[in-house]
Protein backbone atom coordinates (compact mmCIF):
# COMPACT_ATOMS: atom_id res chain seq x y z
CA UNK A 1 76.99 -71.36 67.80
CA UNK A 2 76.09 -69.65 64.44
CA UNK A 3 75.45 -72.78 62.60
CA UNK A 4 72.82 -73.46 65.48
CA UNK A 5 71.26 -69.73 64.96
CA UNK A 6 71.36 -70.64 61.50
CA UNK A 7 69.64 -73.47 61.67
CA UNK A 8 66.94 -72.41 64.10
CA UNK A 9 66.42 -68.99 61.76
CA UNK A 10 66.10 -71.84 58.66
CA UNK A 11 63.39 -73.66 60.80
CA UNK A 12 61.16 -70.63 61.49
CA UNK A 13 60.92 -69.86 57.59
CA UNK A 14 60.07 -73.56 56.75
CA UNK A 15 57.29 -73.54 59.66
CA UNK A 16 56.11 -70.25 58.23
CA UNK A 17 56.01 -71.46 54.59
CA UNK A 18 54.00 -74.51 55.88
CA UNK A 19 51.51 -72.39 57.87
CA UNK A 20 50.85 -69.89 54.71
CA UNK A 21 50.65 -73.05 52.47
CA UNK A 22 47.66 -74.39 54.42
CA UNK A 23 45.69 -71.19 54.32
CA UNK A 24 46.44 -70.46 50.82
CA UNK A 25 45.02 -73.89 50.23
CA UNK A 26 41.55 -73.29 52.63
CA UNK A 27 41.05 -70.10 51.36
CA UNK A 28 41.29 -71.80 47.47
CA UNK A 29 38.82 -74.26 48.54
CA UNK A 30 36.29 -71.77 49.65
CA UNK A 31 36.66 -69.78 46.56
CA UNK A 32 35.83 -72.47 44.39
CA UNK A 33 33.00 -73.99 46.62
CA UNK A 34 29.30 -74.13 45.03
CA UNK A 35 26.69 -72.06 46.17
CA UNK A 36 23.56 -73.07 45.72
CA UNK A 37 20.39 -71.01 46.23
CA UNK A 38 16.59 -72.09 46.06
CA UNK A 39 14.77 -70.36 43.49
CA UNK A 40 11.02 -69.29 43.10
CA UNK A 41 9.24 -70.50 40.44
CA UNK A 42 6.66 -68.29 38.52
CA UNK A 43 6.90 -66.25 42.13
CA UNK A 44 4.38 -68.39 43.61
CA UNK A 45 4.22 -68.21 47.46
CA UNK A 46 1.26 -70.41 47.99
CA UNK A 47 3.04 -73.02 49.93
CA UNK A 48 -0.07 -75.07 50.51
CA UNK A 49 0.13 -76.39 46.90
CA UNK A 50 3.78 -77.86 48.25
CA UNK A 51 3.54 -81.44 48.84
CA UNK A 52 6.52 -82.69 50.77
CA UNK A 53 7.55 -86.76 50.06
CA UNK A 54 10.49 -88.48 51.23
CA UNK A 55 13.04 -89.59 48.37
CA UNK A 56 11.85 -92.68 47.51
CA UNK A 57 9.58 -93.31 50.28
CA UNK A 58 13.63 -93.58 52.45
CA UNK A 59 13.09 -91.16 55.28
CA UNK A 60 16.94 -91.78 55.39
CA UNK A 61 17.63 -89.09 52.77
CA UNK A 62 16.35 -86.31 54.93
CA UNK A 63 18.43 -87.35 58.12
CA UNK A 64 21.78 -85.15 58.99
CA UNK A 65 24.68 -87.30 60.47
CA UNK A 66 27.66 -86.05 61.76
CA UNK A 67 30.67 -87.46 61.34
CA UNK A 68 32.05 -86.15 64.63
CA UNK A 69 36.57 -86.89 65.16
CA UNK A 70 36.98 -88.72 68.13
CA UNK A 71 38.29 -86.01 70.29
CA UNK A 72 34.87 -84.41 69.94
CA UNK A 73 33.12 -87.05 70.90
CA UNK A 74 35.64 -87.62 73.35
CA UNK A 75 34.33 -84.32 74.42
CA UNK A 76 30.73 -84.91 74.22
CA UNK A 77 30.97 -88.02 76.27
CA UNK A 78 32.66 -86.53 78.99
CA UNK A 79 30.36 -83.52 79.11
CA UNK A 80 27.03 -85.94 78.95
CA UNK A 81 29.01 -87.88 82.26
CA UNK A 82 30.16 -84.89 84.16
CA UNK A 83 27.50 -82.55 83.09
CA UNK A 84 26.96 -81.71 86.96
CA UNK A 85 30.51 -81.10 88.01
CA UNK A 86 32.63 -78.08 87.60
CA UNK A 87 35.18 -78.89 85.14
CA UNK A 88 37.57 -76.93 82.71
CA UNK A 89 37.28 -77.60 79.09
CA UNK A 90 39.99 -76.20 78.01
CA UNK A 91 42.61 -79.67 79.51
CA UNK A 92 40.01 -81.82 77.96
CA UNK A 93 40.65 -81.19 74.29
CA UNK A 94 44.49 -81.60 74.35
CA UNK A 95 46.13 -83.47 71.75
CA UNK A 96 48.67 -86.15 71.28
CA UNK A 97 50.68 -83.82 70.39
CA UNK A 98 49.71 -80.60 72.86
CA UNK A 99 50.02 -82.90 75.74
CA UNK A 100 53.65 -83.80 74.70
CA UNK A 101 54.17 -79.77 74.75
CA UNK A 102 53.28 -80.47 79.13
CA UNK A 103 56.69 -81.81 79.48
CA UNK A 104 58.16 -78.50 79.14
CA UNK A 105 61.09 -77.14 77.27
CA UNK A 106 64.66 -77.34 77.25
CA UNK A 107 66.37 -74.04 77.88
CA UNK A 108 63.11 -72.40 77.30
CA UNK A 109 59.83 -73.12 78.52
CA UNK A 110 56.36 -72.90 77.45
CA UNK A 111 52.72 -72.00 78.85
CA UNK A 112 51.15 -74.95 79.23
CA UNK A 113 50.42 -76.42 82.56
CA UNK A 114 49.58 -80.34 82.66
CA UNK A 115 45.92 -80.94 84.52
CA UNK A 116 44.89 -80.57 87.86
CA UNK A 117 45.87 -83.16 90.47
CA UNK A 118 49.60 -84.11 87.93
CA UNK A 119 52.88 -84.46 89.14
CA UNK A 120 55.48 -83.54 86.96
CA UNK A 121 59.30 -84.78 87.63
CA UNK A 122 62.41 -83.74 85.09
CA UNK A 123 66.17 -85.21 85.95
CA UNK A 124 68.79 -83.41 83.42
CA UNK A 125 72.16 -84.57 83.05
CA UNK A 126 75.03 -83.02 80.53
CA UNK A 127 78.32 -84.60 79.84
CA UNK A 128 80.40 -81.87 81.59
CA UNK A 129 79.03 -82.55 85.07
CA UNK A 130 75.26 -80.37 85.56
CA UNK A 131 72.47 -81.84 87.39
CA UNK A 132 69.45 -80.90 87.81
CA UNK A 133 66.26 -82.01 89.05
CA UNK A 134 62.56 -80.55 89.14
CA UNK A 135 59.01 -80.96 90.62
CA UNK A 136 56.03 -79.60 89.82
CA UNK A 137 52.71 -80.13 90.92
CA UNK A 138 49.37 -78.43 89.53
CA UNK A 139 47.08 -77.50 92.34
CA UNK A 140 44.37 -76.48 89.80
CA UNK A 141 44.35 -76.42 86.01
CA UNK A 142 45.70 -72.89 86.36
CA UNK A 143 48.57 -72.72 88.82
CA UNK A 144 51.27 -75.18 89.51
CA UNK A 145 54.03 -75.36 92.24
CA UNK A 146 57.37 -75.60 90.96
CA UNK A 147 60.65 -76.56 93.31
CA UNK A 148 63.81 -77.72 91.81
CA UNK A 149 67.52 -78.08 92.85
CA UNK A 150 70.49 -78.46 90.86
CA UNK A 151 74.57 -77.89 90.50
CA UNK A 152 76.75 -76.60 87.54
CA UNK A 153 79.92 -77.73 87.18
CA UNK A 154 82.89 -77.11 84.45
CA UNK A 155 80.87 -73.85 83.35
CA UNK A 156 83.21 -71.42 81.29
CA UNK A 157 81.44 -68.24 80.49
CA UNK A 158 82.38 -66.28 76.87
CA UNK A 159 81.77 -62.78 78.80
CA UNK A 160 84.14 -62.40 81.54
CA UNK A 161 82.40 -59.80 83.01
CA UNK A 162 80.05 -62.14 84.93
CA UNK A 163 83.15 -63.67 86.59
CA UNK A 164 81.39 -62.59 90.13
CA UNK A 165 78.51 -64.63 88.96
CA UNK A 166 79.70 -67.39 87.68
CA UNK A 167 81.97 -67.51 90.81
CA UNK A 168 78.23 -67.16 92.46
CA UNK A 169 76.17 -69.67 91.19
CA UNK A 170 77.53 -71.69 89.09
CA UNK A 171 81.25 -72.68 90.26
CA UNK A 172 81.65 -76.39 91.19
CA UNK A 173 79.74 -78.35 93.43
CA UNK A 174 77.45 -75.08 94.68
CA UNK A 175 74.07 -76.57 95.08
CA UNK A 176 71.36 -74.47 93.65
CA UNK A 177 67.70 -74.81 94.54
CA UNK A 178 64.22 -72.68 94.08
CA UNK A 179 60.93 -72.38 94.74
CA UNK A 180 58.28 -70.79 92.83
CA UNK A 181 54.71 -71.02 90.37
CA UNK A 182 53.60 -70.78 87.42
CA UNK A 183 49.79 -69.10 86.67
CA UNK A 184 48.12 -69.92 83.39
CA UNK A 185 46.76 -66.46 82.39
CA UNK A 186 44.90 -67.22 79.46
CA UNK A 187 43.87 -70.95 77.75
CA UNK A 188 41.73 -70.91 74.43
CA UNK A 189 38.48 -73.17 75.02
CA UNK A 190 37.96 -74.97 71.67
CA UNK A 191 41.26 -75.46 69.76
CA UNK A 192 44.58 -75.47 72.27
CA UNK A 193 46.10 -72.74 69.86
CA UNK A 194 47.34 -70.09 72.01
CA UNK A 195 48.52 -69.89 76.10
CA UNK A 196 49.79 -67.34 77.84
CA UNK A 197 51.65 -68.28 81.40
CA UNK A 198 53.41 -65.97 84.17
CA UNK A 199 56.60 -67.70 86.37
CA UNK A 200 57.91 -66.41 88.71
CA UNK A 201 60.97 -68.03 90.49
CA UNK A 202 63.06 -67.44 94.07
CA UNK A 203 66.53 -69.14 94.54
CA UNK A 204 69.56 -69.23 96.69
CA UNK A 205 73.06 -71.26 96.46
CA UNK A 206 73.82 -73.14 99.11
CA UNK A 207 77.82 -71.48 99.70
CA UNK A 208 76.61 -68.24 100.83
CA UNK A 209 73.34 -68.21 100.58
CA UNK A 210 73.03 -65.71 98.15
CA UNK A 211 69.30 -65.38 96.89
CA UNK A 212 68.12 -64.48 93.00
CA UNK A 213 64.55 -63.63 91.05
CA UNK A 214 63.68 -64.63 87.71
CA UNK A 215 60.19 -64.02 86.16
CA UNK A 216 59.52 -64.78 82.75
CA UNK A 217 56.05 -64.19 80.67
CA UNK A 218 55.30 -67.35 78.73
CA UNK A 219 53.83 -66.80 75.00
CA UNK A 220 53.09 -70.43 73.39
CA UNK A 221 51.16 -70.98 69.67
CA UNK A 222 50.19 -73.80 67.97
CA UNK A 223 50.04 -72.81 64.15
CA UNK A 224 48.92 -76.59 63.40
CA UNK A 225 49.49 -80.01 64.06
CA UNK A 226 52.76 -80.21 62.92
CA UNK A 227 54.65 -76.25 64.36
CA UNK A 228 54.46 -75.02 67.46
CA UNK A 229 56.25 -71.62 68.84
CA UNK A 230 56.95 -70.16 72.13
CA UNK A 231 58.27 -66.84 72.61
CA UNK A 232 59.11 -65.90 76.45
CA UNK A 233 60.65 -62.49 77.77
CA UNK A 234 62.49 -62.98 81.22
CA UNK A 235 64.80 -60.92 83.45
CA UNK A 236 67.36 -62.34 86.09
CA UNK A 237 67.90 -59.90 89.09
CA UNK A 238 69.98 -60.51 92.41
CA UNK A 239 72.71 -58.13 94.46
CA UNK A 240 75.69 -59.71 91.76
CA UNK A 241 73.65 -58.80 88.53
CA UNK A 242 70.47 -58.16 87.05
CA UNK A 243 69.72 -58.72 83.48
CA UNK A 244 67.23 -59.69 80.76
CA UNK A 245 66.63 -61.90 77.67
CA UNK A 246 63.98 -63.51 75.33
CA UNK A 247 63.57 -67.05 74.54
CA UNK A 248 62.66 -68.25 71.66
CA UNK A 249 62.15 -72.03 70.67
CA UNK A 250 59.82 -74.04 68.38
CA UNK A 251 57.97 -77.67 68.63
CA UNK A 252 58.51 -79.12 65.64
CA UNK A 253 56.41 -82.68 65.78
CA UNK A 254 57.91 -85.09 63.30
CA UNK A 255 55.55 -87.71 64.44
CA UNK A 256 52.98 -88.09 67.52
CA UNK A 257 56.03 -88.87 69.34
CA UNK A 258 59.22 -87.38 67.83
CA UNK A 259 59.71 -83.55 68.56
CA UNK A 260 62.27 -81.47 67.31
CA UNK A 261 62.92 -78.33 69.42
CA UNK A 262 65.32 -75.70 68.38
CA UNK A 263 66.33 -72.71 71.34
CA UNK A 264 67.57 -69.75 71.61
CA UNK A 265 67.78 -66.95 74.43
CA UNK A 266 69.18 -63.57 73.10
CA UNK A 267 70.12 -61.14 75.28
CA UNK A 268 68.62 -57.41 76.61
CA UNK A 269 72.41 -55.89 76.93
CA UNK A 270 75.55 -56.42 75.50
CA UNK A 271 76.72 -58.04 78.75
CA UNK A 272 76.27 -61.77 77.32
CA UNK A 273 76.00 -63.17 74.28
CA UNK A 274 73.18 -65.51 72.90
CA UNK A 275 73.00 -69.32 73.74
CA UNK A 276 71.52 -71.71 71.58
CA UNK A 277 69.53 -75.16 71.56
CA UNK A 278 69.04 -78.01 69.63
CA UNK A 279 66.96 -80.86 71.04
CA UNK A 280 65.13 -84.53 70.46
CA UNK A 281 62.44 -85.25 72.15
CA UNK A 282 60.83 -89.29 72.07
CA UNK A 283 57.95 -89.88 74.34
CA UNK A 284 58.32 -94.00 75.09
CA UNK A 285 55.23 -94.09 77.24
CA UNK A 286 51.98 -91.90 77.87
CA UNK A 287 53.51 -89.03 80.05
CA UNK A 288 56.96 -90.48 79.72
CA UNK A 289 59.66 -88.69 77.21
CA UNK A 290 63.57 -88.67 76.81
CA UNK A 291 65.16 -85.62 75.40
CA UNK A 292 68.71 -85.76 73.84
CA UNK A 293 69.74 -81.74 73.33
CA UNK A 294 73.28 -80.31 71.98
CA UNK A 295 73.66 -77.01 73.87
CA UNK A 296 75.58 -73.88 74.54
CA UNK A 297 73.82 -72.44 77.49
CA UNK A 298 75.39 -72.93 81.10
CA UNK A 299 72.76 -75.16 81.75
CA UNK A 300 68.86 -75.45 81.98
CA UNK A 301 68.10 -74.18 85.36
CA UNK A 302 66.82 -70.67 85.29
CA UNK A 303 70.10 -69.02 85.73
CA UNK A 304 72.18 -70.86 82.75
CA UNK A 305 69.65 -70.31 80.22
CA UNK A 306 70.52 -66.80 79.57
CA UNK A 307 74.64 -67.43 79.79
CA UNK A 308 76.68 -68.69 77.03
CA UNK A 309 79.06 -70.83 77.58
CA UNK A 310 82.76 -71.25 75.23
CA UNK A 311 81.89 -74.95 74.23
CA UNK A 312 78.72 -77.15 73.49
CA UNK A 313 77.71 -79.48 75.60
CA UNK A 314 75.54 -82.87 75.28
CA UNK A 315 72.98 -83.55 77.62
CA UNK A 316 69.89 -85.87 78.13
CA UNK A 317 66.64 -85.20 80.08
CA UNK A 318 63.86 -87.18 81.45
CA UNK A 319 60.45 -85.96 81.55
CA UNK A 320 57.63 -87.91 83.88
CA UNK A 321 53.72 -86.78 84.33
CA UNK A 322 51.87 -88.82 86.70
């Protein structure tokens, strides 16, 4: 578990070192930039003596294109054709690479929600026995309705004093399931750098029918093209036990398709003991993505996240949007 805290520290400073390289290197460029500035002759501001001539008789010289990137005119094109409608800019200019951040996180998740009218279906599976499943569906570009259900199984916590919980939720063959949204607070309208997201979760276990909260407040930033980082405070309450944690993760793109996503959740209290994340993430298809994750935490439903468990496990997850 320290090698993976390790690691994830290690990949912080390198995405840190990257995103002070590149504004070193803009702010070098625009110190050595040349100014020009027009300059009076003999003070003279009779501009009627000022005959003006195109460069050669070429008009051409005098014309200002724009090399616009595609996304812009992307952008413009779908303004010009929807100039009427009501429509929000800000899931218009996503990325290759933002829109692979819509498929969520592992044991951590992030702000962004995918456009109005998507579906959005995840199946987890990990080698000791959890499954999960989840749907999501965005009524609006600013709220989606989440349900998901899901069981632990083999879970072995490192702090024995959740024993009643564990016993709770996550002992063998207890079906969990939840219902609940998440609200996109705040979206930037040019760039996609910055989201802020509120969730809020109920759930219940089908044994006893013993009923939990969780909320979290969703921080996501995209330094570049290459790092993103998510930083997400959350608290667990129900009659058994209440406590808090932060997660922490990154979205490392190695290509337009490859992700790597380190986790971590560190605990509010001394009841529990950090769990920690390692994932892959390939996306085969437009909306379509596999993750392959090596993982600590009881599992990736709301409830494992914050729990440690005494061995790793390997798991895979499939992301859909539709």
């Amino acid at each position: 578990m320290r090698l993976f805290f390790y690691i994830f520290v290690f990949s912080q400073f390198l995405n840190s070192l990257v995103v002070f390289a590149e504004k070193a290197k803009k702010d070098f460029r625009e110190f050595n930039s040349i100014k020009w500035e027009k300059v009076q002759e003999k003070k003279s501001n009779n501009l009627k003596t000022i005959i003006w001539k195109s460069y050669k008789d070429d008009e051409s010289y005098f014309k200002n294109e724009i090399d616009a990137s595609p996304e812009i005119k992307k952008l413009n094109d779908y303004r010009n054709e929807n100039k009427d409608k009501d429509i929000n800019i800000s899931q218009l200019t996503l990325n290759k690479r933002n829109r692979l951040l819509t498929h969520g996180g592992i044991t951590v998740s992030n702000a962004l929600i995918p456009k109005a009218g998507t579906s959005q279906i995840n199946f987890n599976y990990d080698f000791k026995g959890n499954l999960f499943s989840f749907y999501g569906y965005s009524f609006s570009d600013l709220f989606q309705l989440e349900l998901s259900a899901g069981s632990f199984n083999d879970v072995n916590l490192v702090n024995n004093k959740l024993s009643s919980l564990q016993r709770t939720y996550l002992n063998k063959k207890n079906l969990n399931y939840k219902i609940g949204g998440k609200y996109l607070i705040f979206s930037p309208q040019d760039y996609e750098s910055f989201w802020i997201s509120l969730r809020t979760s109920l759930g219940s276990n089908d044994q006893i029918n013993q009923g939990y909260l969780i909320t979290e407040m969703i921080n996501t930033f995209r330094f570049n093209d290459t790092v993103a980082f998510n930083i997400s405070p959350k608290y667990f309450f129900s009659d058994i036990s209440s406590f808090g944690g932060v997660g922490v993760s990154s979205y490392i793109n190695l290509l337009d398709s490859l992700q790597l996503i380190p986790e971590i959740n560190v605990p509010l209290n001394n009841d529990s003991n950090l769990s920690s994340s390692l994932g892959l993430r390939y996306s085969f298809q437009p909306g379509k993505s596999i993750d392959l994750y090596y993982s600590n935490a009881a599992g990736v439903q709301d409830i494992g996240q914050l729990l440690e468990d005494k061995e790793f496990r390997f798991g895979i997850k499939l992301n859909f949007l539709y």
